[in-house]
PDB file of N, CA and C in Angstrom:
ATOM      1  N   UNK A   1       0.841  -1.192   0.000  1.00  0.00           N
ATOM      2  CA  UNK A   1       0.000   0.000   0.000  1.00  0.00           C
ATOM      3  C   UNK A   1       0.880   1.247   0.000  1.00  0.00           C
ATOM      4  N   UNK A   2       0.429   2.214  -0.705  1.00  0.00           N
ATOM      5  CA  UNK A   2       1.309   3.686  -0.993  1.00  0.00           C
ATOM      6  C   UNK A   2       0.653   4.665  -0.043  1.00  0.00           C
ATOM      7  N   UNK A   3       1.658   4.604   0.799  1.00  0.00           N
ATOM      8  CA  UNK A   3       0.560   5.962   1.772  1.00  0.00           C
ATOM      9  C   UNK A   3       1.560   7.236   1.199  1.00  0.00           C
ATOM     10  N   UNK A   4       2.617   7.513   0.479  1.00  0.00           N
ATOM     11  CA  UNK A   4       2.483   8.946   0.239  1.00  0.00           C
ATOM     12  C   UNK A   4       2.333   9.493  -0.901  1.00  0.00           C
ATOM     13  N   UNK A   5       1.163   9.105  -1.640  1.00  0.00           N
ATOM     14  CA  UNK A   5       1.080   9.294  -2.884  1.00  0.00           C
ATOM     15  C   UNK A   5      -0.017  10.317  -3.167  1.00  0.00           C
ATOM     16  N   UNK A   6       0.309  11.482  -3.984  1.00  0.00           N
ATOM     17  CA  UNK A   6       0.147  12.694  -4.018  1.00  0.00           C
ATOM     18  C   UNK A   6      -1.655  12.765  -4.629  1.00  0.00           C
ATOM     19  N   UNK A   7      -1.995  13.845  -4.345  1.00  0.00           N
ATOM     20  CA  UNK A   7      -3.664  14.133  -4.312  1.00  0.00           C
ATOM     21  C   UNK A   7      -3.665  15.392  -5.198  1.00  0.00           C
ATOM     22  N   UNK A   8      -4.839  15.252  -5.857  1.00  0.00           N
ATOM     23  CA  UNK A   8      -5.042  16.505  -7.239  1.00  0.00           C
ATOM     24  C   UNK A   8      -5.776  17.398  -6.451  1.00  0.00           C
ATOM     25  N   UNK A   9      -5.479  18.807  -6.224  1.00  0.00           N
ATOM     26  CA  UNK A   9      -6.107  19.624  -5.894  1.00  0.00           C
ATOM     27  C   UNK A   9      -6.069  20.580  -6.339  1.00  0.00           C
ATOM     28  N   UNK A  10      -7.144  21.780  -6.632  1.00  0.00           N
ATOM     29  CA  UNK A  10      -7.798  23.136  -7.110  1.00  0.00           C
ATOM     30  C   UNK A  10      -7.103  24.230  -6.222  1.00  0.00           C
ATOM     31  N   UNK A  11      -7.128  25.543  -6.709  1.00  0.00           N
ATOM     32  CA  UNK A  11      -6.877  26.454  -5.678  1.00  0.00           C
ATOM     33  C   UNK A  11      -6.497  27.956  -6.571  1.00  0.00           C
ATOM     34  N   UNK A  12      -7.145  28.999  -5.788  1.00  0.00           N
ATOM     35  CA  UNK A  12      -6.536  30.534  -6.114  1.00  0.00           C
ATOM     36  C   UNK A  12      -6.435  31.157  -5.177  1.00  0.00           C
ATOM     37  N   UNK A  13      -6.199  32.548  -5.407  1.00  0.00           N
ATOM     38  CA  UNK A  13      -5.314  33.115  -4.284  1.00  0.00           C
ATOM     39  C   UNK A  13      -6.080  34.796  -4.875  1.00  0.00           C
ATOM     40  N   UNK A  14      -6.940  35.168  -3.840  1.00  0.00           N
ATOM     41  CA  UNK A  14      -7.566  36.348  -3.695  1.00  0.00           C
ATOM     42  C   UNK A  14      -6.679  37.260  -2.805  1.00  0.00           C
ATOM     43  N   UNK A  15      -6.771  38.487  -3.452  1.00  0.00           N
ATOM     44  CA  UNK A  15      -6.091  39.877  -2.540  1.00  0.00           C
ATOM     45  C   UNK A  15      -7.318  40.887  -2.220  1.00  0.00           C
ATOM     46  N   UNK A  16      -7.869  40.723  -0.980  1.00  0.00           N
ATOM     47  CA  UNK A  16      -9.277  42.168  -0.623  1.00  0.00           C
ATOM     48  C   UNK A  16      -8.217  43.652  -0.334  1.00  0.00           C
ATOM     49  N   UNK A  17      -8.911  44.719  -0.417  1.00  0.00           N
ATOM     50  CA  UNK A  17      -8.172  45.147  -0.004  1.00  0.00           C
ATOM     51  C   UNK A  17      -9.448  46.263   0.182  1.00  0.00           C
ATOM     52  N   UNK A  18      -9.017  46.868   1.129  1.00  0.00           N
ATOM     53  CA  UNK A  18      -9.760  47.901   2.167  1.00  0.00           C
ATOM     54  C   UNK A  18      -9.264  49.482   2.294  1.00  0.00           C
ATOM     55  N   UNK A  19      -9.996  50.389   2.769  1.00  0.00           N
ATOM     56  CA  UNK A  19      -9.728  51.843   2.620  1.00  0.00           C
ATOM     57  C   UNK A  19      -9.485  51.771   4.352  1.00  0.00           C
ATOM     58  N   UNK A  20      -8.266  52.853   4.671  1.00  0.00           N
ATOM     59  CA  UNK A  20      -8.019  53.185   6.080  1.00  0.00           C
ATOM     60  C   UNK A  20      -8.687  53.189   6.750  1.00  0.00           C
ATOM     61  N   UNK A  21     -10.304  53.185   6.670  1.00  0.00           N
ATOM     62  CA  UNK A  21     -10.619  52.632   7.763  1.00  0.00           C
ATOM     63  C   UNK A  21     -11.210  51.228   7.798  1.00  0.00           C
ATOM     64  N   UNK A  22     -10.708  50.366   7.717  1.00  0.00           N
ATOM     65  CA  UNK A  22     -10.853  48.671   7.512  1.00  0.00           C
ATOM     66  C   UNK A  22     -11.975  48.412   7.047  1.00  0.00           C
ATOM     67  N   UNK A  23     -12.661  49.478   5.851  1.00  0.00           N
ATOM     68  CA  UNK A  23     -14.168  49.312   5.118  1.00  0.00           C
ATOM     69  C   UNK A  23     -13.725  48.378   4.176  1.00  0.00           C
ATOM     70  N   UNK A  24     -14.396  47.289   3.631  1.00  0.00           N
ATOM     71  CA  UNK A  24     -13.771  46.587   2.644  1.00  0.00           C
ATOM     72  C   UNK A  24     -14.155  46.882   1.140  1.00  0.00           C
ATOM     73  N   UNK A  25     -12.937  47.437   0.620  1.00  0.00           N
ATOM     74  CA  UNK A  25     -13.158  48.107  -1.028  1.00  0.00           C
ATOM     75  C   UNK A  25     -13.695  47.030  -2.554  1.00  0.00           C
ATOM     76  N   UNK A  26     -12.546  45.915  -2.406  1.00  0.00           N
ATOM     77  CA  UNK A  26     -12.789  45.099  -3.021  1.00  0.00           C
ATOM     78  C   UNK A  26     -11.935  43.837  -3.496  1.00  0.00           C
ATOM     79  N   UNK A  27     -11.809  43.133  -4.250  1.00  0.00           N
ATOM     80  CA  UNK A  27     -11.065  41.913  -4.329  1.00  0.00           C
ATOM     81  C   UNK A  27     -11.053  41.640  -5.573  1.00  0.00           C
ATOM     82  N   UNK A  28      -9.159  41.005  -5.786  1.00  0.00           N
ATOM     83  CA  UNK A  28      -8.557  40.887  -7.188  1.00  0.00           C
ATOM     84  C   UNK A  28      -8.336  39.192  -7.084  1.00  0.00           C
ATOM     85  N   UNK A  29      -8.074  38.587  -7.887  1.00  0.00           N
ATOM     86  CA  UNK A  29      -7.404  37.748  -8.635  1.00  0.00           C
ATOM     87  C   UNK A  29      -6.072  37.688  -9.182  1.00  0.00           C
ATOM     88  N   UNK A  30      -5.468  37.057  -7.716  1.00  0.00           N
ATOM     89  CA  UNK A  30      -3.711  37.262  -8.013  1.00  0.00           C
ATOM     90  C   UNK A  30      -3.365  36.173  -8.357  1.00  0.00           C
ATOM     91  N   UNK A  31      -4.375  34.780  -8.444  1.00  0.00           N
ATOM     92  CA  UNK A  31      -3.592  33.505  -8.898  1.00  0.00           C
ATOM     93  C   UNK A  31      -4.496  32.611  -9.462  1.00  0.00           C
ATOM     94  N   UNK A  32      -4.678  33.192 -10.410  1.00  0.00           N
ATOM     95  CA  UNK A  32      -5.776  32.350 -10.774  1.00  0.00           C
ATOM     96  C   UNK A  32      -6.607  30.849 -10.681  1.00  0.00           C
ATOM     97  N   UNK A  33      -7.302  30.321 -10.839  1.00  0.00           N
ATOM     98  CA  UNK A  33      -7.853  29.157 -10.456  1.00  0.00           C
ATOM     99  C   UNK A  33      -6.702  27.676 -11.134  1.00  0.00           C
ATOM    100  N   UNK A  34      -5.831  27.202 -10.287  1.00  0.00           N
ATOM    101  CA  UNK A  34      -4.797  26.160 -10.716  1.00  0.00           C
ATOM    102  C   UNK A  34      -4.748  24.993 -10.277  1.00  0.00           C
ATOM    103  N   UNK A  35      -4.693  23.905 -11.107  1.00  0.00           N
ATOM    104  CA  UNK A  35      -4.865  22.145 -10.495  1.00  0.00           C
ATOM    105  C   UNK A  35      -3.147  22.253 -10.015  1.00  0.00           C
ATOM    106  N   UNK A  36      -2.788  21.163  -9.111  1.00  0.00           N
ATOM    107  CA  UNK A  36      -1.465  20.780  -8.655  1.00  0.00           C
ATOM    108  C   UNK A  36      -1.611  19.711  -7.993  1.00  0.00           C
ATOM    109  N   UNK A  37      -0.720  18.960  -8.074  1.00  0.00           N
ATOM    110  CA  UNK A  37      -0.520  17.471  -7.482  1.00  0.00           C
ATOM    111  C   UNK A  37       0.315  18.156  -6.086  1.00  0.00           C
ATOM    112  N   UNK A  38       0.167  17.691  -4.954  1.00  0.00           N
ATOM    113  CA  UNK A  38       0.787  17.787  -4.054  1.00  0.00           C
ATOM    114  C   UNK A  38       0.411  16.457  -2.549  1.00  0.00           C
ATOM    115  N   UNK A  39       1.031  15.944  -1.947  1.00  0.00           N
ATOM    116  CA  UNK A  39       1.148  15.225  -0.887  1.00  0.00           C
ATOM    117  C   UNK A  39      -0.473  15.214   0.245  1.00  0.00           C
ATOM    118  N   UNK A  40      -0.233  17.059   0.681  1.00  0.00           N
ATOM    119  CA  UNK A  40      -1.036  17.311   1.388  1.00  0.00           C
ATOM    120  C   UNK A  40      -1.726  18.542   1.221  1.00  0.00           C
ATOM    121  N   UNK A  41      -2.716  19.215   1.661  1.00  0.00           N
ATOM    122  CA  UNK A  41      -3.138  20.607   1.340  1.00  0.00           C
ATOM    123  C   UNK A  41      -2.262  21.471   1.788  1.00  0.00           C
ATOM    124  N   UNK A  42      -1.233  21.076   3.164  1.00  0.00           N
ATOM    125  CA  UNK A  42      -0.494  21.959   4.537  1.00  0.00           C
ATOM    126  C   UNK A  42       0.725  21.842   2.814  1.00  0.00           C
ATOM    127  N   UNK A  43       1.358  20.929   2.826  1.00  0.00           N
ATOM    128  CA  UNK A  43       2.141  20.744   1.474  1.00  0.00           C
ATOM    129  C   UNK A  43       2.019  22.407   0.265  1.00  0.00           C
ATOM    130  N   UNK A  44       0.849  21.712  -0.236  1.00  0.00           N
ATOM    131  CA  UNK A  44       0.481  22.581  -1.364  1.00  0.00           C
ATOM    132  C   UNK A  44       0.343  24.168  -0.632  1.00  0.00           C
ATOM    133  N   UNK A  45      -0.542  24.062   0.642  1.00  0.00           N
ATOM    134  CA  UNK A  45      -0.218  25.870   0.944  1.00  0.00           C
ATOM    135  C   UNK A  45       1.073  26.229   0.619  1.00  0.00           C
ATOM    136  N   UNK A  46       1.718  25.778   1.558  1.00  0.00           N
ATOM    137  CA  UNK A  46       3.239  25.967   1.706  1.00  0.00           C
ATOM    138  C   UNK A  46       4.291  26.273   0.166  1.00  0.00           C
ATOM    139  N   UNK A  47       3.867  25.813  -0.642  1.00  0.00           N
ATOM    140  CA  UNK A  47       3.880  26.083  -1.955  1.00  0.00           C
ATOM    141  C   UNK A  47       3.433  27.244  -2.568  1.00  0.00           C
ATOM    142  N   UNK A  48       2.341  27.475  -2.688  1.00  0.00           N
ATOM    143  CA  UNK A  48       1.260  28.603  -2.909  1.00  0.00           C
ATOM    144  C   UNK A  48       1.713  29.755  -2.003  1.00  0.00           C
ATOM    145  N   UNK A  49       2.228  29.945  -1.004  1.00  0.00           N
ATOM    146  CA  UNK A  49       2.667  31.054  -0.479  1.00  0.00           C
ATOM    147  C   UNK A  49       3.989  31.558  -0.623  1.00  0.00           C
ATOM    148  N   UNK A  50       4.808  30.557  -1.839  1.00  0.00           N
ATOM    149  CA  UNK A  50       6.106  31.170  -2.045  1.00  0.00           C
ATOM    150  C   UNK A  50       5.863  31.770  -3.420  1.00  0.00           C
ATOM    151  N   UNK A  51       4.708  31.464  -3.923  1.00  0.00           N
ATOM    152  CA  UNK A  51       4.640  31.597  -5.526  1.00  0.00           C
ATOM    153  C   UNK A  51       3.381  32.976  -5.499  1.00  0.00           C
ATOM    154  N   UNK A  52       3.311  33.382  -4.229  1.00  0.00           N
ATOM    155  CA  UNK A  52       2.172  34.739  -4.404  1.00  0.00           C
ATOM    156  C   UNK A  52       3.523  35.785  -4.830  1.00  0.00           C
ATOM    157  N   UNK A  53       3.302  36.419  -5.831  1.00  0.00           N
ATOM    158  CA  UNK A  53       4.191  37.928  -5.785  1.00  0.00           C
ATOM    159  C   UNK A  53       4.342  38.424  -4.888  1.00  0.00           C
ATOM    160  N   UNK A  54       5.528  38.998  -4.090  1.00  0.00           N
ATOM    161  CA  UNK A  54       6.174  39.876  -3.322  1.00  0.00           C
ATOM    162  C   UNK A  54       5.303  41.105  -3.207  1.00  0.00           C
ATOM    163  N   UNK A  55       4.739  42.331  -4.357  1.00  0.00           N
ATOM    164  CA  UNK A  55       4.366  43.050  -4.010  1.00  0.00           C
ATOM    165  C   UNK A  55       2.936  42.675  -3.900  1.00  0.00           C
ATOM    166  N   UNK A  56       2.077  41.526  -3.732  1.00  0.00           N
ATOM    167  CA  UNK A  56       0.907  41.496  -2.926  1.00  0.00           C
ATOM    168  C   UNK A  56       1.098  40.795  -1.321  1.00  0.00           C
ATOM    169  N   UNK A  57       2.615  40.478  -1.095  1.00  0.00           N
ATOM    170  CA  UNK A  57       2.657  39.642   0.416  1.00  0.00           C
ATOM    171  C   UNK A  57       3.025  40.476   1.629  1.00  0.00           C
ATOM    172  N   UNK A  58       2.975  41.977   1.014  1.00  0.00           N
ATOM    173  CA  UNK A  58       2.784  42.850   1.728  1.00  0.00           C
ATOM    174  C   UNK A  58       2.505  42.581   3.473  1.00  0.00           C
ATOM    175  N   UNK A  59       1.189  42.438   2.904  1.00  0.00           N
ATOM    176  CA  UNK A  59      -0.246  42.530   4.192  1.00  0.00           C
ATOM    177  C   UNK A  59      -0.871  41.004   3.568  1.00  0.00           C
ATOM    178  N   UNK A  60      -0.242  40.221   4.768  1.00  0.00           N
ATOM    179  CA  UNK A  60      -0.494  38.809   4.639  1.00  0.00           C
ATOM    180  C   UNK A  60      -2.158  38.569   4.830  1.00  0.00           C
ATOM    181  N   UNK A  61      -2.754  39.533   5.846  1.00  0.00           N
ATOM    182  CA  UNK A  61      -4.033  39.751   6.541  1.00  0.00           C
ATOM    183  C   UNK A  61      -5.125  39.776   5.158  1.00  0.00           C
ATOM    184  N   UNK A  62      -4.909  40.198   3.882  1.00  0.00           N
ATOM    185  CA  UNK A  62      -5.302  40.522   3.517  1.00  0.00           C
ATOM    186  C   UNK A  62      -5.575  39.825   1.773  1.00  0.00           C
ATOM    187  N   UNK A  63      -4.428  38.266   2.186  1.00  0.00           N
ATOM    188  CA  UNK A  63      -4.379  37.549   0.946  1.00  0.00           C
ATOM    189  C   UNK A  63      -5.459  36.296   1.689  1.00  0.00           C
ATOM    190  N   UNK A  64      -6.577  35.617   0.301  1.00  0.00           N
ATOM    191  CA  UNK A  64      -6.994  34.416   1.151  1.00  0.00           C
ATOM    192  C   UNK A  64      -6.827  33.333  -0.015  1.00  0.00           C
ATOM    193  N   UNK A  65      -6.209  32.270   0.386  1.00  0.00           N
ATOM    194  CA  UNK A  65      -5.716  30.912  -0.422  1.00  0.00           C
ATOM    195  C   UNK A  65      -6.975  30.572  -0.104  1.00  0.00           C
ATOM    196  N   UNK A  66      -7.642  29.804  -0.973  1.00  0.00           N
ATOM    197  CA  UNK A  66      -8.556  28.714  -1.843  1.00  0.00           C
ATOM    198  C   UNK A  66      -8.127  27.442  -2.063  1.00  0.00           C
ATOM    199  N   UNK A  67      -8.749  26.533  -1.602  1.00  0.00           N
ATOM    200  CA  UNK A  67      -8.080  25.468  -2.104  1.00  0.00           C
ATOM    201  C   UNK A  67      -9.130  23.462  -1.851  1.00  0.00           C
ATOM    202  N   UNK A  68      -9.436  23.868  -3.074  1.00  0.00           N
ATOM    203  CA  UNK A  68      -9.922  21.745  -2.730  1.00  0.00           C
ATOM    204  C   UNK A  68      -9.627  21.044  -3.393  1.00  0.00           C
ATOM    205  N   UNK A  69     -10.115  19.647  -3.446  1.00  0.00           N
ATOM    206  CA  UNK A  69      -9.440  18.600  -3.199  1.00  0.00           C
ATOM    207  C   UNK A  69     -10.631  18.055  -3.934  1.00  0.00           C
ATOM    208  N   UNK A  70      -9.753  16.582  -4.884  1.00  0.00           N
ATOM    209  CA  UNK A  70     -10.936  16.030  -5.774  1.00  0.00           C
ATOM    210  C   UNK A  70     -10.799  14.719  -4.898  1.00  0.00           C
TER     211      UNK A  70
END
């Protein structure tokens, strides 16, 4: 039996972003909707958070990963 054999999963990566006073303005599409083979979801985050662009990892508060599993 193969217990570490990798799982197909979905996932994007939304940026909200808000006016000074924490009103919420609106939300982009920084990663678009992508299949990836990875181990585990903790795996694949961990992935997905090296591959967000620098100038949206700013304000971590403010990125939200997506992500399921077939």
């Amino acid at each position: 039996k193969q217990t570490n054999m990798k799982k197909l999963f979905q996932y994007a990566v939304l940026l909200h972003s808000y006016d000074k006073d924490k009103l919420y303005l609106d939300s982009k599409l920084i990663i678009a909707p992508t299949t990836a083979l990875a181990k585990s979801e903790k795996d694949l985050i961990f992935k997905i958070t090296r591959d967000i662009p620098t100038e949206f990892a700013e304000n971590p508060d403010n990125i939200q990963i997506l992500v399921r599993n077939f």
